[in-house]
N, C-alpha and C. Protein backbone atom coordinates (compact mmCIF):
# COMPACT_ATOMS: atom_id res chain seq x y z
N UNK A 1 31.14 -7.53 -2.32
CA UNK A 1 29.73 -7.17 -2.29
C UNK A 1 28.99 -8.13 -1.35
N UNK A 2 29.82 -8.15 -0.46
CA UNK A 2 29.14 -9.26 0.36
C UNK A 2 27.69 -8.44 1.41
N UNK A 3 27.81 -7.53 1.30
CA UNK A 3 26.21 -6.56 2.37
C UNK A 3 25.22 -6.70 1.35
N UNK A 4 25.59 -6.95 -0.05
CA UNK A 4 24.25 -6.48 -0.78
C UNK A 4 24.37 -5.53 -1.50
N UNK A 5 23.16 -4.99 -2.59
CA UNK A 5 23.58 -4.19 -3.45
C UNK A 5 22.11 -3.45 -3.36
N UNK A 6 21.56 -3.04 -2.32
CA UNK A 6 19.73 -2.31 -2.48
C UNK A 6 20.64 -0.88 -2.49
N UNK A 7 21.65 -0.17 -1.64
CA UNK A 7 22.11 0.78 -2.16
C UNK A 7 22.60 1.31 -2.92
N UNK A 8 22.91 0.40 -3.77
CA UNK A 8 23.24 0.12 -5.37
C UNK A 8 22.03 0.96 -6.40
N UNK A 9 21.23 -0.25 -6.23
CA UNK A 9 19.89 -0.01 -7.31
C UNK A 9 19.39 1.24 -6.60
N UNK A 10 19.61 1.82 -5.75
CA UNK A 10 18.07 2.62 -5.66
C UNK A 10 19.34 3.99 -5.94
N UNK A 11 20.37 3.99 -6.27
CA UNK A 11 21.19 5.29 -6.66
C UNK A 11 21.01 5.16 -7.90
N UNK A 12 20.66 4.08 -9.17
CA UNK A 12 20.10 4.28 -10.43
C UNK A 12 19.34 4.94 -10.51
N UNK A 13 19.28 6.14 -11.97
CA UNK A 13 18.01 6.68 -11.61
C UNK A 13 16.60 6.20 -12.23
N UNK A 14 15.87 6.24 -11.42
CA UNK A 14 14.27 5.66 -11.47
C UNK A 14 14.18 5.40 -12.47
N UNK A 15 14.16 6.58 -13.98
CA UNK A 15 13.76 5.93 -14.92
C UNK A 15 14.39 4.36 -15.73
N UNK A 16 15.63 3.95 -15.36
CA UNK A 16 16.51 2.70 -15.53
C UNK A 16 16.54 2.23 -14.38
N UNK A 17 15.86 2.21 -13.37
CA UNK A 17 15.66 0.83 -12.33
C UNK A 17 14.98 -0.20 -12.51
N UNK A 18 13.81 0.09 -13.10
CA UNK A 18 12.90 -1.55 -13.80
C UNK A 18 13.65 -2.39 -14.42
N UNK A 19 14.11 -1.37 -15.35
CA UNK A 19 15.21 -2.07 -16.57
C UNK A 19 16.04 -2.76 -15.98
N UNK A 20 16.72 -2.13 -15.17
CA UNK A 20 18.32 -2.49 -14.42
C UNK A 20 17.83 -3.82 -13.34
N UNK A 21 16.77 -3.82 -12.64
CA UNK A 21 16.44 -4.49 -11.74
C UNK A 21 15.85 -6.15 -12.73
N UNK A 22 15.35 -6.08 -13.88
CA UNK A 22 14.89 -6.93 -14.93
C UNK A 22 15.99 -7.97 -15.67
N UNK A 23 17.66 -7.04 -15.45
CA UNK A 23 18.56 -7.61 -15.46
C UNK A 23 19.44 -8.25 -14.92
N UNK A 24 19.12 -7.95 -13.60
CA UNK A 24 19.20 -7.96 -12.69
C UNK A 24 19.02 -9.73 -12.00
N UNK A 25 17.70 -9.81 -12.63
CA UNK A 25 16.95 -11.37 -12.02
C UNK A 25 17.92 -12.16 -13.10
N UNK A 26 18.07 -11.62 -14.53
CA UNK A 26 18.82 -12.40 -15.51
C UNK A 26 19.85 -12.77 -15.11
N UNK A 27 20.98 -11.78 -14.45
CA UNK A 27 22.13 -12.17 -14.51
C UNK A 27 22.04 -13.56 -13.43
N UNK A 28 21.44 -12.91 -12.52
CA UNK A 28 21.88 -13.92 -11.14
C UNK A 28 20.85 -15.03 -10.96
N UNK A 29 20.12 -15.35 -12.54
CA UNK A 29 19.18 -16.15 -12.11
C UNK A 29 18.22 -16.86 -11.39
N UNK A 30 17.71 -15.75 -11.03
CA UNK A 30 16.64 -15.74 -9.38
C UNK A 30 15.21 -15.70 -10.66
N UNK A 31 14.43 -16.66 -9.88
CA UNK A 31 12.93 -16.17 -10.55
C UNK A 31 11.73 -15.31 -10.15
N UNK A 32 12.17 -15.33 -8.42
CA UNK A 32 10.87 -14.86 -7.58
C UNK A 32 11.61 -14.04 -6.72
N UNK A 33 11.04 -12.75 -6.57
CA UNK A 33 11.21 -11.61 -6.00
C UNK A 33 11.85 -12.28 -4.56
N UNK A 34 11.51 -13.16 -3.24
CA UNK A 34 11.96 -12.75 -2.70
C UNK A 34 13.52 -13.69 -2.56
N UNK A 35 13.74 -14.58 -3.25
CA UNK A 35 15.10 -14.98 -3.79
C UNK A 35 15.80 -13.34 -4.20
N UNK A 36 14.95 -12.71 -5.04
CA UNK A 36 15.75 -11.89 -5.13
C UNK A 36 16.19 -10.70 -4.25
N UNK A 37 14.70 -10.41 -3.80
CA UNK A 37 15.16 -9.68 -2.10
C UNK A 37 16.44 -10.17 -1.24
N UNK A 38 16.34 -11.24 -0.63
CA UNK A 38 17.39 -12.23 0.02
C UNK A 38 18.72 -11.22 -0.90
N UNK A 39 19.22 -12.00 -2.07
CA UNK A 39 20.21 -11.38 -2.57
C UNK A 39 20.60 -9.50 -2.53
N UNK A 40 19.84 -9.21 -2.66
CA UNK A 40 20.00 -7.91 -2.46
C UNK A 40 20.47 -7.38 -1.73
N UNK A 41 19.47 -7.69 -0.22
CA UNK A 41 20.05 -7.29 1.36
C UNK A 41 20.93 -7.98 1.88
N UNK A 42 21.59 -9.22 1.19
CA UNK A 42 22.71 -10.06 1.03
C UNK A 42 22.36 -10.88 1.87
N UNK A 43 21.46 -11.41 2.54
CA UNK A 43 21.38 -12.78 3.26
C UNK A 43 22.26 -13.71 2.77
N UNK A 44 21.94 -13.64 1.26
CA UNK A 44 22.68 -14.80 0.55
C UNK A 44 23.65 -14.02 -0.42
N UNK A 45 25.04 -14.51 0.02
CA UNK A 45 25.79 -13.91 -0.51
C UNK A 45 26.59 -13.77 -2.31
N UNK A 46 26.77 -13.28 -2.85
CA UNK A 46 26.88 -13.06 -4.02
C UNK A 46 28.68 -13.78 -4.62
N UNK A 47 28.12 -14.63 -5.67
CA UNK A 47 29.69 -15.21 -6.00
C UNK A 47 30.81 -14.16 -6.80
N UNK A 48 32.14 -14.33 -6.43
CA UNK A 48 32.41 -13.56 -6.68
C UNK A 48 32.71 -13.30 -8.30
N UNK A 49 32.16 -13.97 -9.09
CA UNK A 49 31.70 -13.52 -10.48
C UNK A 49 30.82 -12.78 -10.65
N UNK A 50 29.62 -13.11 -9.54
CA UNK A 50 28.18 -12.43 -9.50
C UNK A 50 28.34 -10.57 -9.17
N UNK A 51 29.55 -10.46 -7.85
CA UNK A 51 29.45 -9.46 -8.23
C UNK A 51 30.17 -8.66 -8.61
N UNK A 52 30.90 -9.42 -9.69
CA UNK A 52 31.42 -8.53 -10.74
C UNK A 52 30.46 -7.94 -11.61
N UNK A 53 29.82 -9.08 -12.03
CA UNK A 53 28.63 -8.48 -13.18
C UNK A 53 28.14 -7.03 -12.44
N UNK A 54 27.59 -7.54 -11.38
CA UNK A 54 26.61 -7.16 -11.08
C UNK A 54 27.34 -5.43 -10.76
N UNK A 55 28.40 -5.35 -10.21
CA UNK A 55 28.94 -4.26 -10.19
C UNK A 55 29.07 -3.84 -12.11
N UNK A 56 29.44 -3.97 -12.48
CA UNK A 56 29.67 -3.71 -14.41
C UNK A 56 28.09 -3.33 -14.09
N UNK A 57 27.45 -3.78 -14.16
CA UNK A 57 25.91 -3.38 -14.38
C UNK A 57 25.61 -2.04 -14.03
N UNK A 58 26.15 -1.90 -12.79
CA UNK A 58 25.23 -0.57 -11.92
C UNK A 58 26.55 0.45 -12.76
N UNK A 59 27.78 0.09 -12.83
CA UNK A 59 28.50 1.36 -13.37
C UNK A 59 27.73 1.30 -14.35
N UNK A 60 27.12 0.74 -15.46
CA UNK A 60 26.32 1.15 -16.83
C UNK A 60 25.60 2.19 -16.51
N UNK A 61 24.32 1.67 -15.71
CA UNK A 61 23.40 2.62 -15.60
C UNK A 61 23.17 3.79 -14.38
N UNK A 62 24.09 4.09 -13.85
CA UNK A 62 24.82 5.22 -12.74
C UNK A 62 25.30 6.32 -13.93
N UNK A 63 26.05 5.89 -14.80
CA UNK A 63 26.12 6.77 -15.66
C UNK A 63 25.49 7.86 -16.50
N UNK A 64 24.38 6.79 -16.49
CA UNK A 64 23.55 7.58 -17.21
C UNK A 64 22.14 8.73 -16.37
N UNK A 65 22.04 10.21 -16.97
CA UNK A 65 21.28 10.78 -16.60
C UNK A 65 19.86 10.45 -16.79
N UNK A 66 19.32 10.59 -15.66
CA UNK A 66 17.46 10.38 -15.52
C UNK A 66 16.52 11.85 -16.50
N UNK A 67 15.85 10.83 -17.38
CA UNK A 67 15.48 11.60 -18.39
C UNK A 67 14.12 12.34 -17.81
């Protein structure tokens, strides 16, 4: 996951992206949006624990249908 994961989150559907994105700051411990931007578009690259989670995460909520 070294490019980033914005094509990730935005294939969640909308109604579980706040959510998903809220967990998002948790897992990878970022406090301020653009730490977390950076990570996203992968400037800064993701450990490879990070994106394990972080992959486990998006299969959660990919799964699920937008209500």
């Amino acid at each position: 996951m070294n490019k980033g994961f914005k094509k990730d989150l935005q294939e969640v559907p909308a109604a579980y992206r706040n959510k998903c994105r809220k967990e998002l700051y948790s897992l990878l411990g970022v406090k301020s949006a653009p730490s977390f931007y950076r990570r996203m578009v992968g400037k800064i690259k993701l450990s490879p624990a990070e994106a394990t989670a972080v992959k486990e995460l998006f299969a959660k909520y990919q799964n699920r249908v937008s209500a």
